[in-house]
N, C-alpha and C. Protein backbone atom coordinates (compact mmCIF):
# COMPACT_ATOMS: atom_id res chain seq x y z
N UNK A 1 -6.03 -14.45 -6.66
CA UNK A 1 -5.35 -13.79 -5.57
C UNK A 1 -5.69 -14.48 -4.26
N UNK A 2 -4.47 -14.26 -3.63
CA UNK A 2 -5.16 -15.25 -2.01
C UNK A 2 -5.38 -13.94 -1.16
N UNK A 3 -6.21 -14.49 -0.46
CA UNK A 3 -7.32 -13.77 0.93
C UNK A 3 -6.18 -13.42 1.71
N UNK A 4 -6.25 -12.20 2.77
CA UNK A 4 -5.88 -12.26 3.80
C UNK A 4 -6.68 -12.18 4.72
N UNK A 5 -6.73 -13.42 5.36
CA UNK A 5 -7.19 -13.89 6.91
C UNK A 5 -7.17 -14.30 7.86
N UNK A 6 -7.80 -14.11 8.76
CA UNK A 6 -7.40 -14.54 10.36
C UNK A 6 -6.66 -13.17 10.45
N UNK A 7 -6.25 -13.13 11.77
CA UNK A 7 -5.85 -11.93 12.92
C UNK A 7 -4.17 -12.35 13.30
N UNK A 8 -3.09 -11.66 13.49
CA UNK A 8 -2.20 -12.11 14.12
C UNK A 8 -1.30 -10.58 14.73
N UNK A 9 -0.88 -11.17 15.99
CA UNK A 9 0.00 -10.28 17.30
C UNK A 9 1.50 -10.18 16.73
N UNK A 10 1.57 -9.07 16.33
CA UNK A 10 3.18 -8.85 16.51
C UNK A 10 3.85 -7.47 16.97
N UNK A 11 5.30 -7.90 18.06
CA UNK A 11 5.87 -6.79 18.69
C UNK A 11 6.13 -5.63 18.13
N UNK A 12 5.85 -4.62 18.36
CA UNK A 12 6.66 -3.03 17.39
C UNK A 12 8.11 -2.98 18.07
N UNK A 13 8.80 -3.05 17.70
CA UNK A 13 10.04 -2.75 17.94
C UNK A 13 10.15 -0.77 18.43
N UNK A 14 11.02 -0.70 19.43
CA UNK A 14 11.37 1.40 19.33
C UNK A 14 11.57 1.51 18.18
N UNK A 15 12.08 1.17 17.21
CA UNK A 15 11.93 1.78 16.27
C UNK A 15 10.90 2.00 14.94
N UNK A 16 9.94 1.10 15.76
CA UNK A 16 8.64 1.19 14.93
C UNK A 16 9.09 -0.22 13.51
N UNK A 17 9.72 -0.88 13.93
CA UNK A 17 9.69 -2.44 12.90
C UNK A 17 8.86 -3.40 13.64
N UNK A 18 7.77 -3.88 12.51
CA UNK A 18 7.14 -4.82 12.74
C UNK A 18 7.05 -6.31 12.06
N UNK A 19 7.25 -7.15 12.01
CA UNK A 19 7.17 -8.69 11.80
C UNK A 19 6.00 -8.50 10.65
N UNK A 20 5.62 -8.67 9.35
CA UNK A 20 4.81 -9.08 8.89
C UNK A 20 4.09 -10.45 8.85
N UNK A 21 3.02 -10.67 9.27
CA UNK A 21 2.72 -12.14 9.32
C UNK A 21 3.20 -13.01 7.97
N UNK A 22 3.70 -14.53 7.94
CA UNK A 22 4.24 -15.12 6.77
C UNK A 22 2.75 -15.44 5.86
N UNK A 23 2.14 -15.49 6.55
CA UNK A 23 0.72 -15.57 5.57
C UNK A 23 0.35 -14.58 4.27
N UNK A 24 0.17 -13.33 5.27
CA UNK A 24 0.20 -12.00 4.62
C UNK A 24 1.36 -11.70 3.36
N UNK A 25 2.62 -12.45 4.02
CA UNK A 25 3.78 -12.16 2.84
C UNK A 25 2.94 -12.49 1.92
N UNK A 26 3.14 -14.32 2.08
CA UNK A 26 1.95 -14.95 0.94
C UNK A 26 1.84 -14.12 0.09
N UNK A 27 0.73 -14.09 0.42
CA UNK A 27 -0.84 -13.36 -0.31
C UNK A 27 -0.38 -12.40 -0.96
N UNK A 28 0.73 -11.30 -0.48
CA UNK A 28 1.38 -10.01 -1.12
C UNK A 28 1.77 -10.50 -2.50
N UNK A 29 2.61 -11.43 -2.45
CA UNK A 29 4.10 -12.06 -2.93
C UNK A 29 3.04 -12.42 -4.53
N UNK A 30 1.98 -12.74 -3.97
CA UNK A 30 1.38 -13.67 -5.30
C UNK A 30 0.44 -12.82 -5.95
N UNK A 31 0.16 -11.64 -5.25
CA UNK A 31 -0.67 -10.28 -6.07
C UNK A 31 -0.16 -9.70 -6.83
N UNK A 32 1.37 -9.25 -6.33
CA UNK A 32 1.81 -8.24 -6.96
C UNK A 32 3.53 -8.77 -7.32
N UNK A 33 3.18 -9.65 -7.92
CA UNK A 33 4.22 -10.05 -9.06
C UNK A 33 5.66 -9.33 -9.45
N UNK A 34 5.50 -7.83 -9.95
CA UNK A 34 6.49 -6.69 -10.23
C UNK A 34 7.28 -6.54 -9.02
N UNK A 35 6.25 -6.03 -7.91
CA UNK A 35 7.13 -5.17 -7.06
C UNK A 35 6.56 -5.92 -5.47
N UNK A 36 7.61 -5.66 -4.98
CA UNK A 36 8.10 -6.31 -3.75
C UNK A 36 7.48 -5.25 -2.11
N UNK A 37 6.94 -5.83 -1.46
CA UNK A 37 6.54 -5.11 -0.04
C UNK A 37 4.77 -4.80 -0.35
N UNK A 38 4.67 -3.93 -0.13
CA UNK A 38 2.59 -3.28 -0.04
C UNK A 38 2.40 -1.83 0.42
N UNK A 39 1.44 -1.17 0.52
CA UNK A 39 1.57 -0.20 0.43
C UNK A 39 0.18 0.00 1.70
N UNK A 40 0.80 1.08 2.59
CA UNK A 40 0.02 1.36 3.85
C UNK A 40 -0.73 2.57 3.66
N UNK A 41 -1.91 2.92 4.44
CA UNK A 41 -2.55 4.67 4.92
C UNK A 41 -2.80 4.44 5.52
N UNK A 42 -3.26 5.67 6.38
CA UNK A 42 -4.42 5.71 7.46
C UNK A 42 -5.50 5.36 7.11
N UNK A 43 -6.22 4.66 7.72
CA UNK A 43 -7.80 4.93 7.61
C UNK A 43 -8.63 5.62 7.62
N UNK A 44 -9.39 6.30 6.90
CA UNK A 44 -10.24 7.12 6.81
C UNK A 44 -11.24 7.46 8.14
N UNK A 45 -11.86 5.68 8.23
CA UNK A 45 -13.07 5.67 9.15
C UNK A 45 -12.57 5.33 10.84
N UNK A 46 -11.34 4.88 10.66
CA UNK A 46 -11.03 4.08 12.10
C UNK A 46 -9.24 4.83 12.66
N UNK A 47 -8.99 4.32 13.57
CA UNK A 47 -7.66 4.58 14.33
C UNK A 47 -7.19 3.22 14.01
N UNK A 48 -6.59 3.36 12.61
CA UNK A 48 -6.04 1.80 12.03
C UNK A 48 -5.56 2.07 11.20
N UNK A 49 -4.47 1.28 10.54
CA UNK A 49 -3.88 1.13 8.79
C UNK A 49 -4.54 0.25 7.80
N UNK A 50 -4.58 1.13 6.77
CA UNK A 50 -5.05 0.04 5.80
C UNK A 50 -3.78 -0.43 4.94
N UNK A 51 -4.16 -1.59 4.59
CA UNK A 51 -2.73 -2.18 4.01
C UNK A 51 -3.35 -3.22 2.07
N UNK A 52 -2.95 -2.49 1.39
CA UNK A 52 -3.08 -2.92 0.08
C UNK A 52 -1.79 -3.78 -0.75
N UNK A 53 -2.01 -4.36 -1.72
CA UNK A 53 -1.14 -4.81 -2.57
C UNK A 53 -1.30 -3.79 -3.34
N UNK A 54 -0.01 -4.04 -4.32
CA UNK A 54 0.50 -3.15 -5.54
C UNK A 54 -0.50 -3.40 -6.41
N UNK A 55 -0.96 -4.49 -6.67
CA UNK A 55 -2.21 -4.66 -7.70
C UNK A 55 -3.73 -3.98 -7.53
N UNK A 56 -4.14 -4.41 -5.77
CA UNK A 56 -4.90 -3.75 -5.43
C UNK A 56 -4.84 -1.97 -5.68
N UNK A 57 -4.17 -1.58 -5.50
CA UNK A 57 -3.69 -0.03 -5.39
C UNK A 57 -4.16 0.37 -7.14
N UNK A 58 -3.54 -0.16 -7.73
CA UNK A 58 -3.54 -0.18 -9.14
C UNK A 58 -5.22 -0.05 -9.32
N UNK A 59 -6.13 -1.13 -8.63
CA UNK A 59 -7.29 -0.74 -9.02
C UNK A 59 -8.23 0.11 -8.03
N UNK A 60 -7.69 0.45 -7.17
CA UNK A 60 -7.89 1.38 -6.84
C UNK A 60 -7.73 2.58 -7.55
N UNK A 61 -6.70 3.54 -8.38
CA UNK A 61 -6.74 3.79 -8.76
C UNK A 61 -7.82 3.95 -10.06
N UNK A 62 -7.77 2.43 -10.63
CA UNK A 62 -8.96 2.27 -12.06
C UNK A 62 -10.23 3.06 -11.41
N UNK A 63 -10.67 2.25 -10.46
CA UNK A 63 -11.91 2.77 -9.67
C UNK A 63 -12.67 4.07 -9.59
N UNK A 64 -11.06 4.95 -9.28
CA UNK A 64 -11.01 6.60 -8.79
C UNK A 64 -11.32 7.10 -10.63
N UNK A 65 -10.55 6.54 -11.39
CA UNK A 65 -10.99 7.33 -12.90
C UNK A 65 -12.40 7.10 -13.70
N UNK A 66 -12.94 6.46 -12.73
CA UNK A 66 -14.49 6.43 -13.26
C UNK A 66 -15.10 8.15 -12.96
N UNK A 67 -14.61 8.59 -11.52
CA UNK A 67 -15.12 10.24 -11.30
C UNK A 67 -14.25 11.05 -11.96
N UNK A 68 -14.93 11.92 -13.06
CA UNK A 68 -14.38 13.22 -13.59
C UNK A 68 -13.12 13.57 -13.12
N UNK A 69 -12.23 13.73 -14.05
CA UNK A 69 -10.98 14.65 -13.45
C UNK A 69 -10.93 15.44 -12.81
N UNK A 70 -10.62 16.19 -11.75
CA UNK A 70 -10.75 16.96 -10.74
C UNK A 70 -12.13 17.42 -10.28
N UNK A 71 -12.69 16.48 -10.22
CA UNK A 71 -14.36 16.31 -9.25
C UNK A 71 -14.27 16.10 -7.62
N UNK A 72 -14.76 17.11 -7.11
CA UNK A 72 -14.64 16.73 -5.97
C UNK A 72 -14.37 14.99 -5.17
N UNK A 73 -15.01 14.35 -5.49
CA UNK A 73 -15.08 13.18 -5.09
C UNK A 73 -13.75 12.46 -5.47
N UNK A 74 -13.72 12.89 -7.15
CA UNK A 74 -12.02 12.11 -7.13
C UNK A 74 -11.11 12.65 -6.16
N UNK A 75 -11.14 14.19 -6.09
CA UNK A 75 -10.15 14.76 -5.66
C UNK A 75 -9.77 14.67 -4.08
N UNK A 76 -11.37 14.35 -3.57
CA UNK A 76 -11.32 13.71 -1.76
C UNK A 76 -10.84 12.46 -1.88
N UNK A 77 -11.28 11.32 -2.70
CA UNK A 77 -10.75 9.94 -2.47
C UNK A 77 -9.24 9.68 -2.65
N UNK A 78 -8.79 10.62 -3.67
CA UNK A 78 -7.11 10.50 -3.92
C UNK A 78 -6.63 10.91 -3.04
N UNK A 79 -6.90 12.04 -2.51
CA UNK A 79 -5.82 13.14 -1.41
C UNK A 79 -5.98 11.52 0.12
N UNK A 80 -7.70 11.67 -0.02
CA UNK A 80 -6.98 10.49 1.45
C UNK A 80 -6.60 9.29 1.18
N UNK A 81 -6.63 8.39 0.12
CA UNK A 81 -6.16 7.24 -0.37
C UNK A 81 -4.29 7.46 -0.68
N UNK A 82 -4.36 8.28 -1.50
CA UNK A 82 -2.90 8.09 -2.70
C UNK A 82 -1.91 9.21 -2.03
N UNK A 83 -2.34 10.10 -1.48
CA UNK A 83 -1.54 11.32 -0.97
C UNK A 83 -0.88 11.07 0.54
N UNK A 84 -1.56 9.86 1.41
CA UNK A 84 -1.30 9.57 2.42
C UNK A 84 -0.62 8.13 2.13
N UNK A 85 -0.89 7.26 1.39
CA UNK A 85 -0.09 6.08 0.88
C UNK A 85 1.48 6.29 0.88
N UNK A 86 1.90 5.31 1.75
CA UNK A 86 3.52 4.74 2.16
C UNK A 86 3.55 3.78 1.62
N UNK A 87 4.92 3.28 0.43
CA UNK A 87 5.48 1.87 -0.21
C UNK A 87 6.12 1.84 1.10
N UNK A 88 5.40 0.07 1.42
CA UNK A 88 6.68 -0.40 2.70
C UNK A 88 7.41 -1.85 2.01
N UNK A 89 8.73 -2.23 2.39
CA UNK A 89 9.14 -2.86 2.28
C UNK A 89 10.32 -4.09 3.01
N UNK A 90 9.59 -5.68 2.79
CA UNK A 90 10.31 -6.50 4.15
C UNK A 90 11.82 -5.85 3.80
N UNK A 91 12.25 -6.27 5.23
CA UNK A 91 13.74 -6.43 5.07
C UNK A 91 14.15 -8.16 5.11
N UNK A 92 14.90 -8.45 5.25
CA UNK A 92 15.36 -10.09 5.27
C UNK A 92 14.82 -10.59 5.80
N UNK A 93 14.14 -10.23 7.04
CA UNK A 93 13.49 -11.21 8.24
C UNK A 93 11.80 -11.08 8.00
N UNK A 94 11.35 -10.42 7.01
CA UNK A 94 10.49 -9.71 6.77
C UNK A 94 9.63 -8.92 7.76
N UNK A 95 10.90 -8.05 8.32
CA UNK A 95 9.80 -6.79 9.01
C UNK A 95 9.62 -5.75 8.04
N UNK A 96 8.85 -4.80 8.30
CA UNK A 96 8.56 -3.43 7.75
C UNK A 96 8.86 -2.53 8.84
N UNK A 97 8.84 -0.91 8.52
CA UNK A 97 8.91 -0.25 9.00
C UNK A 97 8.34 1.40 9.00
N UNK A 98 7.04 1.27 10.37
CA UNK A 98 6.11 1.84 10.25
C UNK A 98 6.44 3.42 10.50
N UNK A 99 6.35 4.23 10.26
CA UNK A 99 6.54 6.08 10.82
C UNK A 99 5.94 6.13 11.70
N UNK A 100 6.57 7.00 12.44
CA UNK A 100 6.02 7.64 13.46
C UNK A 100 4.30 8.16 13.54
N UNK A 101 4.18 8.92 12.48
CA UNK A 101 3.00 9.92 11.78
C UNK A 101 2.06 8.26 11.56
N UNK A 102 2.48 7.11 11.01
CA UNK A 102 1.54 5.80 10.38
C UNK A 102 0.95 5.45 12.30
N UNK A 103 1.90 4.85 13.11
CA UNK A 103 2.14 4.43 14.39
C UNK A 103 1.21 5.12 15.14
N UNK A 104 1.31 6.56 15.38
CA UNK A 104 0.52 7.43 15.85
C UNK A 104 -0.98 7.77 15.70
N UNK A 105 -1.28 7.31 14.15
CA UNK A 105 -2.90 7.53 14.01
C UNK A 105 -3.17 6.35 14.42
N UNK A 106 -2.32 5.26 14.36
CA UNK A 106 -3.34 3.78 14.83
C UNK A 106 -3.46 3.28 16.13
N UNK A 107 -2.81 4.47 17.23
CA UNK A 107 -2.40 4.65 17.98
C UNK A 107 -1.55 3.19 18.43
N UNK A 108 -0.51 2.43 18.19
CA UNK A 108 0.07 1.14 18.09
C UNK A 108 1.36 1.93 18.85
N UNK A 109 1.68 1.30 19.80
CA UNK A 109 3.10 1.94 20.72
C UNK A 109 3.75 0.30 20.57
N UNK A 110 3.44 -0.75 21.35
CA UNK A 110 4.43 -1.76 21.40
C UNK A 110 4.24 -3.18 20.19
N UNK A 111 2.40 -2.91 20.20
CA UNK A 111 1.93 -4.41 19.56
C UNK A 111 0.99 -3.95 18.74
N UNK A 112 1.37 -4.89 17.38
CA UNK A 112 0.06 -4.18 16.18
C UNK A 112 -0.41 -5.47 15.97
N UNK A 113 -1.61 -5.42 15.42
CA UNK A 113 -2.58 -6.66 15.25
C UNK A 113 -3.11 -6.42 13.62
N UNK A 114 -2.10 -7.31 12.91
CA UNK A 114 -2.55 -7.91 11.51
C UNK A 114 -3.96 -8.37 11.17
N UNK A 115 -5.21 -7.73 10.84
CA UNK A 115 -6.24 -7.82 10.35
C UNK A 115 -6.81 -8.46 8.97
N UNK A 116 -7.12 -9.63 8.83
CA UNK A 116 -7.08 -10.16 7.41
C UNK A 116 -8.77 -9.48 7.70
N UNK A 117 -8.76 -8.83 6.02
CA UNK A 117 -10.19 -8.49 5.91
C UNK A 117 -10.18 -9.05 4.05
N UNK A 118 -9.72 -10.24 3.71
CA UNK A 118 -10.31 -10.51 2.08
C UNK A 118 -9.01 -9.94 1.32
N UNK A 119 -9.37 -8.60 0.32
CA UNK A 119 -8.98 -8.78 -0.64
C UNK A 119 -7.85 -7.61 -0.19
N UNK A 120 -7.74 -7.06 1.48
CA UNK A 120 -7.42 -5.88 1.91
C UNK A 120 -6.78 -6.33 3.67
N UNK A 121 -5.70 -5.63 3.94
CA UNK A 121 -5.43 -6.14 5.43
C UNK A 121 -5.85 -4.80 6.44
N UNK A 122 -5.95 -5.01 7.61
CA UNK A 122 -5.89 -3.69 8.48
C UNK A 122 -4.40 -3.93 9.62
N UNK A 123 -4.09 -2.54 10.11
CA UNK A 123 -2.91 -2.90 11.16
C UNK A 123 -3.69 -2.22 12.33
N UNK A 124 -4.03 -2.84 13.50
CA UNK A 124 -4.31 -2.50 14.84
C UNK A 124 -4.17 -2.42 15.98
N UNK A 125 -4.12 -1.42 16.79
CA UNK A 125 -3.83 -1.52 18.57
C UNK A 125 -4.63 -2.36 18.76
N UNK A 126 -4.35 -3.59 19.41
CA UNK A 126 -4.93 -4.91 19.68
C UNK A 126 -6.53 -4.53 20.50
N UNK A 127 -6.36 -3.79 21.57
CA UNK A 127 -7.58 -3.57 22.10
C UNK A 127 -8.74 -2.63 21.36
N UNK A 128 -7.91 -1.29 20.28
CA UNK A 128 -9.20 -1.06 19.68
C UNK A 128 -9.67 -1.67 18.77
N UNK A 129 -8.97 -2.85 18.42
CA UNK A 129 -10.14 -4.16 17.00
C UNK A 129 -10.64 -4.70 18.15
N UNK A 130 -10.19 -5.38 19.17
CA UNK A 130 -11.46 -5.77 19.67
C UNK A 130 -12.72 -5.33 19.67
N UNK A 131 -12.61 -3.65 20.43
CA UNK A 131 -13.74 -3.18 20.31
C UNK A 131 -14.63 -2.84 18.84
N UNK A 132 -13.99 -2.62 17.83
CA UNK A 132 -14.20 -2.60 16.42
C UNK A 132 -15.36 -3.76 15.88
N UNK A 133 -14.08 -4.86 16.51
CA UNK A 133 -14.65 -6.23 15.97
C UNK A 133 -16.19 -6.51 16.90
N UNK A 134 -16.26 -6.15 17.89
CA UNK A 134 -17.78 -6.37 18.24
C UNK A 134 -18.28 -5.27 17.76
N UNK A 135 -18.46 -4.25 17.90
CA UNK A 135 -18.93 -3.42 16.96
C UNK A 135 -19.61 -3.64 15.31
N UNK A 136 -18.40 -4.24 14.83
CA UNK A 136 -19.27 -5.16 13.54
C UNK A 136 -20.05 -6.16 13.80
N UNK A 137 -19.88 -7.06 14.90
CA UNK A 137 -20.65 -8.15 14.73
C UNK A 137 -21.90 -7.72 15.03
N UNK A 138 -22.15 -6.55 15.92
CA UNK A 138 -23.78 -6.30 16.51
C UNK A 138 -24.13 -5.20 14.99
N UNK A 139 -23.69 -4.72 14.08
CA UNK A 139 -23.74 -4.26 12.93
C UNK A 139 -24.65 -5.23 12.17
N UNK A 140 -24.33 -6.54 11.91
CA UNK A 140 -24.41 -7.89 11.21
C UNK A 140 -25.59 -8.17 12.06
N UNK A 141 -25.44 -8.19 13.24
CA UNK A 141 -26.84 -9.02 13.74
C UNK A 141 -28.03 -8.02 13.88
N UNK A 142 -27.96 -6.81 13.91
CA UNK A 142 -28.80 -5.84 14.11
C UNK A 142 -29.41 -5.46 12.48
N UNK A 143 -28.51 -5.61 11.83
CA UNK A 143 -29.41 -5.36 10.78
C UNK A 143 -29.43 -6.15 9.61
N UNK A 144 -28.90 -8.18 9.79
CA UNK A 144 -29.42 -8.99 9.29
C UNK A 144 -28.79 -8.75 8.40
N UNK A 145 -27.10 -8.52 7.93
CA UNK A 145 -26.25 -8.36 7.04
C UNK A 145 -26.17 -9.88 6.48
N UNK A 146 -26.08 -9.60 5.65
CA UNK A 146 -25.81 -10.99 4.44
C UNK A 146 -24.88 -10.48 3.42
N UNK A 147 -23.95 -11.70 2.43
CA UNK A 147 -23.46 -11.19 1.15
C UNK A 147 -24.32 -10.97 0.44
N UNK A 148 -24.41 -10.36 -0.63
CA UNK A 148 -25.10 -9.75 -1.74
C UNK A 148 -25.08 -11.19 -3.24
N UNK A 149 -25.84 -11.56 -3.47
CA UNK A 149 -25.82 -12.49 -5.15
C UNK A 149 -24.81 -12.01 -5.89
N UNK A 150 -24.17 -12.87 -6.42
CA UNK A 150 -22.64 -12.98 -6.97
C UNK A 150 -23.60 -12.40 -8.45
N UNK A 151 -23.77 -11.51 -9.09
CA UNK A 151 -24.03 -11.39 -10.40
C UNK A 151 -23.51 -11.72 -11.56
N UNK A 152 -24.87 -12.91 -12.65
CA UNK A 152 -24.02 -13.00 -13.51
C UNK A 152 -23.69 -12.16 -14.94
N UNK A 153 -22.30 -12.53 -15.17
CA UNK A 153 -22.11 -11.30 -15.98
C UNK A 153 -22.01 -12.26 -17.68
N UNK A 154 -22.57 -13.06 -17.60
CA UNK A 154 -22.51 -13.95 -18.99
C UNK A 154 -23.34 -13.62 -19.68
């Protein structure tokens, strides 16, 4: 699967259509094979969208059936993951088109900012990732964040 990375600026249209970066198509296009566009929520932790592939979602899901059938924990992670999840899809030019209710929690009025985070994208009001984004970095330097040993599974 390809990464989504790097950051990119694009206009919201009044009607809430946004430009998907051609990168991001990419990366979509070659995850999720079947079905066409990606799938958005709110964020749990931030005033942002999270933005998944169809494949990703899929294991997301796998993930969630490790907790008991109606266990609290499944039942919090689905309601805010799967119950708030929007299928979006380009149109020809490849914009999407965000709701009102999506627009509003990320608070995004004219310009959203495409977030490559790996295996997952974010959508942002340009000025609150800034502040976000330093926020992580003094995260990382304050408490000497590193990746974790790739474990082997042989």
């Amino acid at each position: 699967m390809k990464l989504f990375l790097s950051t990119y600026t694009n206009k919201v249209d009044a009607k809430g259509r946004v430009s998907v970066p051609a990168q991001f198509r990419s990366a979509l296009q070659n995850a999720s094979r079947e079905q066409t566009g990606f799938v958005v929520f709110p964020a749990s932790k931030y005033p942002a969208l999270e933005g998944f592939s169809w494949s990703m979602m899929e294991e997301i899901g796998r993930r969630l059936d490790q907790f008991p059938i109606f266990s609290s924990p499944q039942d919090d992670l689905a309601a805010a993951v799967f119950a708030s999840a929007v299928p979006v899809h380009y149109d020809e030019t490849g914009r999407i088109l965000l709701s009102k209710d999506l627009l509003a929690h990320a608070e995004i009025t004219d310009t959203a900012l495409f977030v490559g985070l790996g295996n997952k994208f974010q959508i942002w009001q340009p000025e609150r990732f800034a502040a976000r984004q330093r926020e992580a970095l003094e995260h990382v330097q304050q408490q000497g964040l590193t990746l974790p040993a790739v474990k082997d599974v042989s």
